[in-house]
N, C-alpha and C. Protein backbone atom coordinates (compact mmCIF):
# COMPACT_ATOMS: atom_id res chain seq x y z
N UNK A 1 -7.33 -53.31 -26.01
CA UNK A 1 -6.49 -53.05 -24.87
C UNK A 1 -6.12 -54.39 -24.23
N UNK A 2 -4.64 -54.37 -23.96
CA UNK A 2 -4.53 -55.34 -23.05
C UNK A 2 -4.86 -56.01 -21.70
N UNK A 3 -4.13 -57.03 -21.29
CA UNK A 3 -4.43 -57.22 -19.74
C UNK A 3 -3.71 -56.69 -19.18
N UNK A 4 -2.70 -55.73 -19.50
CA UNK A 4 -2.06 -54.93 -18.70
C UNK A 4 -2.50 -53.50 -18.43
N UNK A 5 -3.41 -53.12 -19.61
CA UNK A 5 -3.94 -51.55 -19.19
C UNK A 5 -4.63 -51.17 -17.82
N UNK A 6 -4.25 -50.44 -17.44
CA UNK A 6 -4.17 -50.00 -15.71
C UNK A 6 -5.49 -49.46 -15.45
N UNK A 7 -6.66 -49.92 -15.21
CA UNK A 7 -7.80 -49.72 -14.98
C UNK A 7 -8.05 -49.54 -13.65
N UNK A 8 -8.71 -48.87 -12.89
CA UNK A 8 -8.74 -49.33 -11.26
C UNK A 8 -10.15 -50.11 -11.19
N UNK A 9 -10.09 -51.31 -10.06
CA UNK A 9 -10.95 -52.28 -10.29
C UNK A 9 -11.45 -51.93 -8.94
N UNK A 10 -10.85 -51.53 -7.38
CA UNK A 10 -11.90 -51.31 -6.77
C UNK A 10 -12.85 -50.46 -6.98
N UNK A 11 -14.37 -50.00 -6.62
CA UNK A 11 -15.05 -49.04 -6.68
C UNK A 11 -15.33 -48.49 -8.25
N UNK A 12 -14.99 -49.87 -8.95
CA UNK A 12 -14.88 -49.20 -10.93
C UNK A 12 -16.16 -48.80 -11.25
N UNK A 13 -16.68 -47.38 -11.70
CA UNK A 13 -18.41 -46.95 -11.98
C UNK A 13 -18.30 -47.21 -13.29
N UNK A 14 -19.32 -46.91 -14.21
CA UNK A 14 -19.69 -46.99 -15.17
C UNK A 14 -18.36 -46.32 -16.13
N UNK A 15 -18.43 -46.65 -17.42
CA UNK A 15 -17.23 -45.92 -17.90
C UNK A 15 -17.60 -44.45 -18.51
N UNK A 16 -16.31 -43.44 -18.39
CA UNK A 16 -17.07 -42.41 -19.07
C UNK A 16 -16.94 -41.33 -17.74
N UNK A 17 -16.50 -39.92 -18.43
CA UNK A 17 -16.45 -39.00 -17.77
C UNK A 17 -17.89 -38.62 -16.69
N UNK A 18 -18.33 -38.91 -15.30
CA UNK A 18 -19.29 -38.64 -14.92
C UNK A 18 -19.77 -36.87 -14.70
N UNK A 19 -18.84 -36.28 -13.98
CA UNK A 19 -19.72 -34.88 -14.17
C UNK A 19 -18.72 -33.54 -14.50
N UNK A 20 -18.84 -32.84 -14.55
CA UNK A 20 -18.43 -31.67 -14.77
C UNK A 20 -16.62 -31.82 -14.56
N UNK A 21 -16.37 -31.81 -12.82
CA UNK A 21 -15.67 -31.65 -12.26
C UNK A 21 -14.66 -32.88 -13.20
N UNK A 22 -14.87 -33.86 -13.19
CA UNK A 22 -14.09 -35.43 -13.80
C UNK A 22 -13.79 -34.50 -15.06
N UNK A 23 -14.85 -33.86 -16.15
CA UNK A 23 -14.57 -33.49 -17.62
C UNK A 23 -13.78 -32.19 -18.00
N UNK A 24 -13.64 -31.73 -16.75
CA UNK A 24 -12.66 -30.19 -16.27
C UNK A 24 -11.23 -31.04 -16.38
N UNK A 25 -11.45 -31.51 -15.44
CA UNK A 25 -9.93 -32.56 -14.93
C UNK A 25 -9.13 -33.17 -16.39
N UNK A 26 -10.55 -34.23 -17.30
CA UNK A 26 -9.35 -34.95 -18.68
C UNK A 26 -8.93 -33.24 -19.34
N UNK A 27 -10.11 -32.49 -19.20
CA UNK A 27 -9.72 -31.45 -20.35
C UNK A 27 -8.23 -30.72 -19.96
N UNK A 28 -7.95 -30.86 -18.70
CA UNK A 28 -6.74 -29.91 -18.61
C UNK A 28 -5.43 -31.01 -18.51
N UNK A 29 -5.88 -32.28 -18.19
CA UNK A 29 -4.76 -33.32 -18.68
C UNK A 29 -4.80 -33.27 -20.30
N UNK A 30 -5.55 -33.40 -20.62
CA UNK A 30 -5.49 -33.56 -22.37
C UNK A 30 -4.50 -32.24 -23.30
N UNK A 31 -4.53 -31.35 -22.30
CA UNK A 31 -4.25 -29.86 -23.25
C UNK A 31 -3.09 -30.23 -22.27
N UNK A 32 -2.71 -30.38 -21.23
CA UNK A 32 -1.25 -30.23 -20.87
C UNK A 32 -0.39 -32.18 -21.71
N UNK A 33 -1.16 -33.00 -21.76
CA UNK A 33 0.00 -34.36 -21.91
C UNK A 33 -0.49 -34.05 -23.57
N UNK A 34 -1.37 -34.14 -23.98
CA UNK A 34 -1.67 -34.43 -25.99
C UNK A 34 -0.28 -34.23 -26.86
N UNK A 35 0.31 -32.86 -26.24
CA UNK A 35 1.77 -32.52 -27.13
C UNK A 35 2.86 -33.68 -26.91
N UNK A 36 2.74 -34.31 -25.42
CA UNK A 36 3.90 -35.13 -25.19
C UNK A 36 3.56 -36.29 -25.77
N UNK A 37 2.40 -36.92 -25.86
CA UNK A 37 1.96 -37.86 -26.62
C UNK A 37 2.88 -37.72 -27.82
N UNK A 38 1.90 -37.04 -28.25
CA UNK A 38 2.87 -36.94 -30.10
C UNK A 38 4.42 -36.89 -29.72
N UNK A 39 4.50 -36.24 -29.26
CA UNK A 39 6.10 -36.37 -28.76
C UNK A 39 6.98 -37.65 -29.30
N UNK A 40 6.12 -38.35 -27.87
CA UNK A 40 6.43 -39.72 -27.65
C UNK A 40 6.24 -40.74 -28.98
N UNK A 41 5.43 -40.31 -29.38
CA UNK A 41 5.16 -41.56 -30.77
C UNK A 41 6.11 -41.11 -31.69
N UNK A 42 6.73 -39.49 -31.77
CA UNK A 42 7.23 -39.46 -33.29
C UNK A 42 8.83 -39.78 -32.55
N UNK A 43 9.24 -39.79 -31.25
CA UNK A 43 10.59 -40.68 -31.10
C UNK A 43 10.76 -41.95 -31.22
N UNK A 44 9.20 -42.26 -31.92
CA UNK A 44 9.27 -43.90 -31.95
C UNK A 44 9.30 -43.94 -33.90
N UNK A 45 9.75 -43.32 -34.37
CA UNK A 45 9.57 -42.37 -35.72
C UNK A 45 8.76 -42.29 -36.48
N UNK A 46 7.01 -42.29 -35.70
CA UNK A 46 5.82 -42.28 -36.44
C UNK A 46 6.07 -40.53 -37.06
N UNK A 47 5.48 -39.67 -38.38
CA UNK A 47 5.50 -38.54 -38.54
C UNK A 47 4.54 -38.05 -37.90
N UNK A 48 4.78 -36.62 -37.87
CA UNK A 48 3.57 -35.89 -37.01
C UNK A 48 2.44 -35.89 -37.31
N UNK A 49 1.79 -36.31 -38.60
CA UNK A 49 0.55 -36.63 -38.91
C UNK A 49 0.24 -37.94 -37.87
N UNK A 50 0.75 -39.05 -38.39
CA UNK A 50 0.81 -39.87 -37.55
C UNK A 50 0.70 -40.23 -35.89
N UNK A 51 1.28 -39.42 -35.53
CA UNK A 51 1.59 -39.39 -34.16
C UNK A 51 0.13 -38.77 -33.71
N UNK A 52 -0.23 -37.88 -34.22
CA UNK A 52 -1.30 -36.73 -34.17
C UNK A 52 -2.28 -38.11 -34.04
N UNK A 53 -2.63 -38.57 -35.05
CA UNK A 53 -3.73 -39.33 -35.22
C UNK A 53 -4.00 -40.31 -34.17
N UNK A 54 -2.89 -40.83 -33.83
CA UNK A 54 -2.66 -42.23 -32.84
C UNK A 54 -2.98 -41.33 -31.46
N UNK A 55 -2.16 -40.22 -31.17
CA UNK A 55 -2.75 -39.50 -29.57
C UNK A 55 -4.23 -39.15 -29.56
N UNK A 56 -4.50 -38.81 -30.98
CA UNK A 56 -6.19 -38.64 -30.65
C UNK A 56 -7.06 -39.64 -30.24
N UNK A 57 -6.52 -40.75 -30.81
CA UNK A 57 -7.54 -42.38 -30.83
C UNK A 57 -7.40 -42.19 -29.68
N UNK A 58 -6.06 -42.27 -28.70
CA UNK A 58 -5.63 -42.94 -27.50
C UNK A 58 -6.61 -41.62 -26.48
N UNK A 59 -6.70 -40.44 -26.97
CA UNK A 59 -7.33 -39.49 -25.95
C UNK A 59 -9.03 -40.06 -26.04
N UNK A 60 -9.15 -40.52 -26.82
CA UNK A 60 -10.53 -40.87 -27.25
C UNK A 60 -11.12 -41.99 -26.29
N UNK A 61 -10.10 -42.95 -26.55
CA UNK A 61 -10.44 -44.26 -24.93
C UNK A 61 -10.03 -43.79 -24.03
N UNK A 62 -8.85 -43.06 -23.68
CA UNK A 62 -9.24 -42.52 -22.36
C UNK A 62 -10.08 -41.60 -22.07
N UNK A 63 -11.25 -40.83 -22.71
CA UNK A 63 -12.11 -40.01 -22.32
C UNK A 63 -13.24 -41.44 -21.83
N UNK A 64 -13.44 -42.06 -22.74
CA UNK A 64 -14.97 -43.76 -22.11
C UNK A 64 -14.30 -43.72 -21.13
N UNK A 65 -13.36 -44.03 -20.68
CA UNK A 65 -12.78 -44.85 -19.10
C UNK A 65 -11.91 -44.11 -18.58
N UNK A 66 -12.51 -42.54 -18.56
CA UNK A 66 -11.46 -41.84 -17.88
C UNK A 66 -11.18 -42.14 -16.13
N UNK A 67 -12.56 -42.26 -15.61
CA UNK A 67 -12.74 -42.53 -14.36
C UNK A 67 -12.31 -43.76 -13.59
N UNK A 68 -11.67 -44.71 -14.74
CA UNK A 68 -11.35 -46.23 -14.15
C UNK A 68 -9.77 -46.03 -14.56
N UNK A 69 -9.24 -44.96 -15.05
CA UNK A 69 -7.70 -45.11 -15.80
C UNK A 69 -6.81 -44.84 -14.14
N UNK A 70 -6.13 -45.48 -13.83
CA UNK A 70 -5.39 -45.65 -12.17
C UNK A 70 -3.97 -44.80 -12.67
N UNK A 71 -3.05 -44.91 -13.97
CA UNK A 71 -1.94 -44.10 -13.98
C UNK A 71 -2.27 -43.84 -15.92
N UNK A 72 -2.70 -42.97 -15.74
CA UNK A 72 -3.27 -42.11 -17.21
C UNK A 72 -1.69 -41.74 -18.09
N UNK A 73 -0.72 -41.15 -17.50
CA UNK A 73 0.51 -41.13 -18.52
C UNK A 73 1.11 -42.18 -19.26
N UNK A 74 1.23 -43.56 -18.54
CA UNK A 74 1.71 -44.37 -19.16
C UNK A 74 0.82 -45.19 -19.82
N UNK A 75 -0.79 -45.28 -19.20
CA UNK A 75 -1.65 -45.80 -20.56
C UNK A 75 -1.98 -45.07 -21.74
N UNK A 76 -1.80 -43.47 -21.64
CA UNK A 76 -2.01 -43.20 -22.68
C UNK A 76 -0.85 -43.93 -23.93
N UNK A 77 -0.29 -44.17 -23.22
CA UNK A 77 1.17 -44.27 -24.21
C UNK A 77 1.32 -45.59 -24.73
N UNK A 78 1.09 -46.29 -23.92
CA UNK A 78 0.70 -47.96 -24.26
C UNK A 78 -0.66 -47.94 -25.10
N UNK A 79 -1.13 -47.31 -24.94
CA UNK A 79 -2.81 -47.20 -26.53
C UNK A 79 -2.06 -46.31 -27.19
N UNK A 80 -1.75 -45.38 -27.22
CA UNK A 80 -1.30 -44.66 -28.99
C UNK A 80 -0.30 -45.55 -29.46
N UNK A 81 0.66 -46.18 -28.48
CA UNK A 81 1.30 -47.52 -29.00
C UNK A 81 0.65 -47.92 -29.82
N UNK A 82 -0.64 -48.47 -29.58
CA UNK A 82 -1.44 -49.26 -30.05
C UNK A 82 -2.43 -48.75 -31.30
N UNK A 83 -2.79 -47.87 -31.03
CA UNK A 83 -3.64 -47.53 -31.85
C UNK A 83 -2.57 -47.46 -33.06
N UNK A 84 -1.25 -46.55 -32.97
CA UNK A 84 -0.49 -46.67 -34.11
C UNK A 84 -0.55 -47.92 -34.82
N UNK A 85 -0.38 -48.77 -34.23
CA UNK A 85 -0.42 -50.52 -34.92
C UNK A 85 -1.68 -50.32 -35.15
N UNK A 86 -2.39 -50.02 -34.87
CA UNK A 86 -4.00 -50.87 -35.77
C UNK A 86 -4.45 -49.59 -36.81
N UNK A 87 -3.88 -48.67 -36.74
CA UNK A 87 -4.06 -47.40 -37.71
C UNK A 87 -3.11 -48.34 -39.06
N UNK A 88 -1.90 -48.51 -38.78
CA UNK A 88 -1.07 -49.19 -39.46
C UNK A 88 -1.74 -50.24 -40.27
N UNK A 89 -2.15 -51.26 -39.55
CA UNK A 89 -2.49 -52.59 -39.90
C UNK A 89 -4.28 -52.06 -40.84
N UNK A 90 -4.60 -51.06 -40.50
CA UNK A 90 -5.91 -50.67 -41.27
C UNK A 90 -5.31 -50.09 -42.87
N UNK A 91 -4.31 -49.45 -42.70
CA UNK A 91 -4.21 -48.45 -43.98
C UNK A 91 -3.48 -50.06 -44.88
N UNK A 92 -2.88 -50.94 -44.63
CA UNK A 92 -2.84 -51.69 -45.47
C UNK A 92 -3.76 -52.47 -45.67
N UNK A 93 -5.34 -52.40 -44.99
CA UNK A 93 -5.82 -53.06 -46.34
C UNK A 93 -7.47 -52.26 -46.96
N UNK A 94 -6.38 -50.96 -47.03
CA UNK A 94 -7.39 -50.09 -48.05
C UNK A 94 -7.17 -50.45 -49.35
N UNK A 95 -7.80 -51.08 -50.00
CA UNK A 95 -7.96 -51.31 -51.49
C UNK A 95 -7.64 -50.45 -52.16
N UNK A 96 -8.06 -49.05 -52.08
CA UNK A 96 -7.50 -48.45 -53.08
C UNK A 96 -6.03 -48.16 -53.45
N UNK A 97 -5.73 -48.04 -52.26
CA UNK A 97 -3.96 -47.72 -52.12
C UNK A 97 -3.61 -46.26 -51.84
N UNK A 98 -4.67 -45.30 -51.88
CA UNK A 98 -4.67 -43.83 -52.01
C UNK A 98 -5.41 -43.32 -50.68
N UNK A 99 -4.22 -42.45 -49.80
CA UNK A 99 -3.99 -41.82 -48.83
C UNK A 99 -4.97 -41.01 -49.17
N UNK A 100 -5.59 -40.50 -48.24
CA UNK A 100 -6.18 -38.71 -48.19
C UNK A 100 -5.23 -37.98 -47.30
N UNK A 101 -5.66 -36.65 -48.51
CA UNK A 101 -4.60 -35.83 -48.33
C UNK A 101 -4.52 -35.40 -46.57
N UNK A 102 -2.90 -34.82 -46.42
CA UNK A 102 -2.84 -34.61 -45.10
C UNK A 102 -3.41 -33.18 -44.42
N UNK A 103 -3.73 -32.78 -43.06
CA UNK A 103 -3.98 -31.66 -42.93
C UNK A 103 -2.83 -30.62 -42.76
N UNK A 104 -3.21 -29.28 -42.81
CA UNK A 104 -1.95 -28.20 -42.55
C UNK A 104 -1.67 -28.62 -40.97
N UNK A 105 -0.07 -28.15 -40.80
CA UNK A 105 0.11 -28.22 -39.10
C UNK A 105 -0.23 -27.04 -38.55
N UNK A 106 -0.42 -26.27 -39.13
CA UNK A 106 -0.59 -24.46 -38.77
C UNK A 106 -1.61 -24.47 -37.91
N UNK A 107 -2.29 -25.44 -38.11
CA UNK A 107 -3.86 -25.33 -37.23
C UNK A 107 -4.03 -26.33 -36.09
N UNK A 108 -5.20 -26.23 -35.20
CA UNK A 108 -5.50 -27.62 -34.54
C UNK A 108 -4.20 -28.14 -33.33
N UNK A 109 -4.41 -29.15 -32.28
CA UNK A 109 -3.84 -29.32 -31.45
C UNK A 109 -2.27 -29.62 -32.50
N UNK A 110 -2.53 -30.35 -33.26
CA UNK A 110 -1.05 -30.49 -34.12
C UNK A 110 0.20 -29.16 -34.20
N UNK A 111 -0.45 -28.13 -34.30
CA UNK A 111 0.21 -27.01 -34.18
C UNK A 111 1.17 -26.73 -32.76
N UNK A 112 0.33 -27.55 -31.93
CA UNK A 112 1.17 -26.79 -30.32
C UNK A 112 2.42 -27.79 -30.10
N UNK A 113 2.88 -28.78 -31.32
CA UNK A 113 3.96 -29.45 -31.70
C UNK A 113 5.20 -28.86 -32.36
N UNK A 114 5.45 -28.18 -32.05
CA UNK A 114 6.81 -27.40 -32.78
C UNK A 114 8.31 -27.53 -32.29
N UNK A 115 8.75 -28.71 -33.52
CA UNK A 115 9.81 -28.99 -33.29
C UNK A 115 11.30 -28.42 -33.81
N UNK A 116 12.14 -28.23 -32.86
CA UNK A 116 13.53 -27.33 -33.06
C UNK A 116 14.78 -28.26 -33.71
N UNK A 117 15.58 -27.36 -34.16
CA UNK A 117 16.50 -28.17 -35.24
C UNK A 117 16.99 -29.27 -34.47
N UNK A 118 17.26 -29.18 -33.05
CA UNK A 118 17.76 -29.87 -32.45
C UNK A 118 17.15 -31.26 -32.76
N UNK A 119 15.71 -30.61 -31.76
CA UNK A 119 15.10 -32.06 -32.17
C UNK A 119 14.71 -32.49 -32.79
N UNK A 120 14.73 -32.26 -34.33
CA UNK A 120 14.40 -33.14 -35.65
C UNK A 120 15.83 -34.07 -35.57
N UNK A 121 17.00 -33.38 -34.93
CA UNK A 121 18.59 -34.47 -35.23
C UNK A 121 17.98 -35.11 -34.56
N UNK A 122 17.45 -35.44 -33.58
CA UNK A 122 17.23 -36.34 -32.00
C UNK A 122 16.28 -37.43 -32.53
N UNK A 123 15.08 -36.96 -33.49
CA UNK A 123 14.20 -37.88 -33.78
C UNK A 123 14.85 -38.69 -35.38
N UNK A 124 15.45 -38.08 -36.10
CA UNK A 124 16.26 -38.59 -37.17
C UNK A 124 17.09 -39.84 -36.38
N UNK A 125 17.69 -39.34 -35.72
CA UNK A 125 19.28 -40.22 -35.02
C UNK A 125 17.93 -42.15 -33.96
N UNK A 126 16.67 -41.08 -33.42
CA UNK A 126 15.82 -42.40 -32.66
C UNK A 126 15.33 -43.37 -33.83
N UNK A 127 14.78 -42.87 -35.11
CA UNK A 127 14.79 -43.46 -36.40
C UNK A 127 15.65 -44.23 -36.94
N UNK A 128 17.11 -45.04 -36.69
CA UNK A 128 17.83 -45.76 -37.04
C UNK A 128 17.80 -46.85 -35.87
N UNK A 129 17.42 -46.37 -34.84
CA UNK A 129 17.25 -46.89 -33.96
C UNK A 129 16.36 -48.71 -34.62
N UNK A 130 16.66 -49.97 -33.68
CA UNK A 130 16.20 -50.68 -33.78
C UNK A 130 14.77 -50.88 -32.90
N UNK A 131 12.96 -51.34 -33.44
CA UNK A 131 12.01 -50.63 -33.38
C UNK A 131 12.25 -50.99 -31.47
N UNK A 132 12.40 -51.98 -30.32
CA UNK A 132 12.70 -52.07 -29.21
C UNK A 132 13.76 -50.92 -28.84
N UNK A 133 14.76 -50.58 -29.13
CA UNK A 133 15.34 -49.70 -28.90
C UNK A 133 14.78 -48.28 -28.78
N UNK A 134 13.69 -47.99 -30.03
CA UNK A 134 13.08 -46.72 -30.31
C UNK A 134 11.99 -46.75 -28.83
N UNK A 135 11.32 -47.79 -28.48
CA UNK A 135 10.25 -47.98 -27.97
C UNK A 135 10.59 -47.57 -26.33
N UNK A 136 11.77 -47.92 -25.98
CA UNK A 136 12.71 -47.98 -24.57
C UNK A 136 13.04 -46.89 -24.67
N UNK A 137 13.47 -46.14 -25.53
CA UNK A 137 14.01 -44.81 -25.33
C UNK A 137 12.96 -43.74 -25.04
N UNK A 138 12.05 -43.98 -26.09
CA UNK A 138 10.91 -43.08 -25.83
C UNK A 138 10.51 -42.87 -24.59
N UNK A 139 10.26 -44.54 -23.75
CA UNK A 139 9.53 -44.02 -22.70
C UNK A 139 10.80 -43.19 -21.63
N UNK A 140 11.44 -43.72 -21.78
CA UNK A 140 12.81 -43.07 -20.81
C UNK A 140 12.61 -41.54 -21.19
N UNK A 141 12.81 -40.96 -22.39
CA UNK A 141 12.80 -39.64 -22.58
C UNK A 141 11.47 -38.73 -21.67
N UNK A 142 10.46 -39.55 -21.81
CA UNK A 142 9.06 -39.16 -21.45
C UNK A 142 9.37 -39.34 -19.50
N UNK A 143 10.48 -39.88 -18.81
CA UNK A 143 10.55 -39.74 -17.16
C UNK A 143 10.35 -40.62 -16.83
N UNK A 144 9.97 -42.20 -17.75
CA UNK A 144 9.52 -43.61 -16.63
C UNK A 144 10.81 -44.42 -16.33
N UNK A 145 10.80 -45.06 -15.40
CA UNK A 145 12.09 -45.90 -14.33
C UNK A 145 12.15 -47.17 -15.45
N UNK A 146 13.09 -47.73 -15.49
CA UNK A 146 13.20 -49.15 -16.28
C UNK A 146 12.81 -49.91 -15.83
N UNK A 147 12.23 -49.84 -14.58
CA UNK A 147 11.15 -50.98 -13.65
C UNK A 147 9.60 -50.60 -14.13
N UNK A 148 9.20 -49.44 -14.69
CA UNK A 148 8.13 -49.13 -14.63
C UNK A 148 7.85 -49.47 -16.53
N UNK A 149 8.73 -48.94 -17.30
CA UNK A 149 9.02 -49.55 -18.94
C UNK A 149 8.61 -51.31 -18.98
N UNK A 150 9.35 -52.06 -18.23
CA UNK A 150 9.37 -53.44 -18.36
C UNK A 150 8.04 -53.34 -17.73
N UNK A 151 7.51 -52.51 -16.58
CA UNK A 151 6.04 -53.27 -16.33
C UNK A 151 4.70 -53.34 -17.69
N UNK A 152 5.08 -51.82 -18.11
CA UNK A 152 3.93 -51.17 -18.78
C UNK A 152 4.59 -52.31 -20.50
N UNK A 153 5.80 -52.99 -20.83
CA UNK A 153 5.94 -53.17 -22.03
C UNK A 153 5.80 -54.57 -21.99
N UNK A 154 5.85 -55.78 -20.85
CA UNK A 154 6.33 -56.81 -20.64
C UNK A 154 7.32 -57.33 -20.62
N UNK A 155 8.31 -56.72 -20.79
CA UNK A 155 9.73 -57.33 -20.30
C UNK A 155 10.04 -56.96 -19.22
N UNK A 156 11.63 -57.97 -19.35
CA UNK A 156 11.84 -57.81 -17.61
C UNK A 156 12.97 -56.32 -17.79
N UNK A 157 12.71 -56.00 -16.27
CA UNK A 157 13.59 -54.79 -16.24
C UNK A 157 15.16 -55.01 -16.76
N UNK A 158 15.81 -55.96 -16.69
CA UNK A 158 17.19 -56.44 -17.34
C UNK A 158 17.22 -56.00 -18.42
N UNK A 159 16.19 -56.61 -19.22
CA UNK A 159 16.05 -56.12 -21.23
C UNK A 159 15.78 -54.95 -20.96
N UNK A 160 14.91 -54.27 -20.53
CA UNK A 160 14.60 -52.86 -20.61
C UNK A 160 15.94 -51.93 -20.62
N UNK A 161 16.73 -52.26 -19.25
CA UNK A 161 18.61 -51.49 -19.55
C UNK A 161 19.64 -52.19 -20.83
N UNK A 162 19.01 -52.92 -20.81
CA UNK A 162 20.08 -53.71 -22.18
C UNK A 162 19.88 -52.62 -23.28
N UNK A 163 18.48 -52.66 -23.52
CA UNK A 163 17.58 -51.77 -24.56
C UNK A 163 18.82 -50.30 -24.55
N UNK A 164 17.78 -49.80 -23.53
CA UNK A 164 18.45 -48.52 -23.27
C UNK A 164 19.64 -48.22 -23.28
N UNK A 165 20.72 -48.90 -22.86
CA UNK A 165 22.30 -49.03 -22.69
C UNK A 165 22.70 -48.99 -24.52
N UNK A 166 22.29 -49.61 -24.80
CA UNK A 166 22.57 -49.54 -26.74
C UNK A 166 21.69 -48.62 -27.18
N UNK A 167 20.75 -48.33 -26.93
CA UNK A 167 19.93 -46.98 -27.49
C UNK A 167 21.11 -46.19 -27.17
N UNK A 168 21.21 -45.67 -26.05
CA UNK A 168 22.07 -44.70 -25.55
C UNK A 168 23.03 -44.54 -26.65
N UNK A 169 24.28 -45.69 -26.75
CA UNK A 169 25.32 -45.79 -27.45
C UNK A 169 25.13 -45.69 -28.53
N UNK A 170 24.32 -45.73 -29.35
CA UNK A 170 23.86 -45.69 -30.75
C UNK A 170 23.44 -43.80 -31.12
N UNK A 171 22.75 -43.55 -29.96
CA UNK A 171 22.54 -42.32 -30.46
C UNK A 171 23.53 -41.23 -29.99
N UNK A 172 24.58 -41.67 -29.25
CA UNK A 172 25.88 -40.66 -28.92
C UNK A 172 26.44 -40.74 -30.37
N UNK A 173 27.05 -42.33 -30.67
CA UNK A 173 27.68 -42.52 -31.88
C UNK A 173 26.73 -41.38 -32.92
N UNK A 174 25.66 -41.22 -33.06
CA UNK A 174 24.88 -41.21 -34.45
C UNK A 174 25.32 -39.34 -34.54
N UNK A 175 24.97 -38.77 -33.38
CA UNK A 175 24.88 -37.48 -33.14
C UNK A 175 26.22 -36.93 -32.93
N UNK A 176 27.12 -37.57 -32.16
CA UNK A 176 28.61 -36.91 -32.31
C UNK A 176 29.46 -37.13 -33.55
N UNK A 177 28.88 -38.01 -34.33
CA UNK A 177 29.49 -38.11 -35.70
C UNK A 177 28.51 -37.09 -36.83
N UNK A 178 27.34 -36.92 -36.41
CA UNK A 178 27.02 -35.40 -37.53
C UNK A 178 27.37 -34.38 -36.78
N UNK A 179 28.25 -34.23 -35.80
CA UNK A 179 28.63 -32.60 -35.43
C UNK A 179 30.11 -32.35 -35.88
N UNK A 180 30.80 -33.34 -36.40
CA UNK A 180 32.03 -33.25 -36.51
C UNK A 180 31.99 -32.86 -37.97
């Protein structure tokens, strides 16, 4: 994790869900944000296996430090960011070269992901996308301000609308030219 992950530092206790009430609380954030997670990663055009895997890592550190996390939506999103890259950067250097097989989606939190024709065009059309472009859009789709993108990504809010302003244009172009 970076030096930007949003920890709260006054009054910070030990890490880790302390009692009941705290482990009530991730459990009903986890079952309401986990779907948008994946969401969010496969508009960045990880597949739903993928995406799946990276929201779990990321639910996983935020369960150790649930009690120190100060704005939990946008760190989750900045670690499955992340975890995607180091999931990434791990599977290339498996020696063997051979994936294990994937699981069914029918089952498991993966299932409460069900995506409509629409939005397979939406995530196809974010997939041509250039990978800053994909990354800006996502969070925009997900409700964050382009002041709050540039905080959580490190750029300045300027690049963040530049981003977005050509995301935008790219995916009108992409989508009004497969409806015609």
């Amino acid at each position: 994790m970076s030096d930007h992950v949003i920890l709260r530092q006054a009054g910070a206790r030990a890490a880790g869900p302390a009692g009941s009430a705290t482990r009530s609380q991730f459990a009903e954030f986890y079952a309401e944000n986990y779907p948008l997670i994946v969401r969010f990663l496969m508009r960045q055009g990880l597949d739903a296996h993928e995406a799946a895997d990276a929201a779990q890592a990321a639910f996983v550190e935020a369960f150790r430090c649930w009690g120190l996390i100060e704005r939990p939506r946008a760190w989750l999103r900045t670690v499955s960011h992340r975890m995607h890259l180091k999931q990434v950067a791990c599977h290339h250097d498996l020696s063997t070269g051979v994936l294990p097989e994937r699981p069914s989606t029918s089952t498991g939190p993966l299932g409460q992901v069900v995506l409509k024709e629409e939005e397979q065009r939406v995530l196809a059309a974010l997939a041509a996308l250039s990978e800053r472009q994909r990354l800006v859009m996502a969070w925009r789709l997900d409700g964050f301000s382009h002041e709050e993108i540039a905080r959580e990504l490190g750029m300045t809010a300027a690049a963040v609308r530049q981003a977005y302003v050509r995301a935008r244009t790219a995916l009108k172009a992409r989508l009004l030219g497969e409806a015609s």
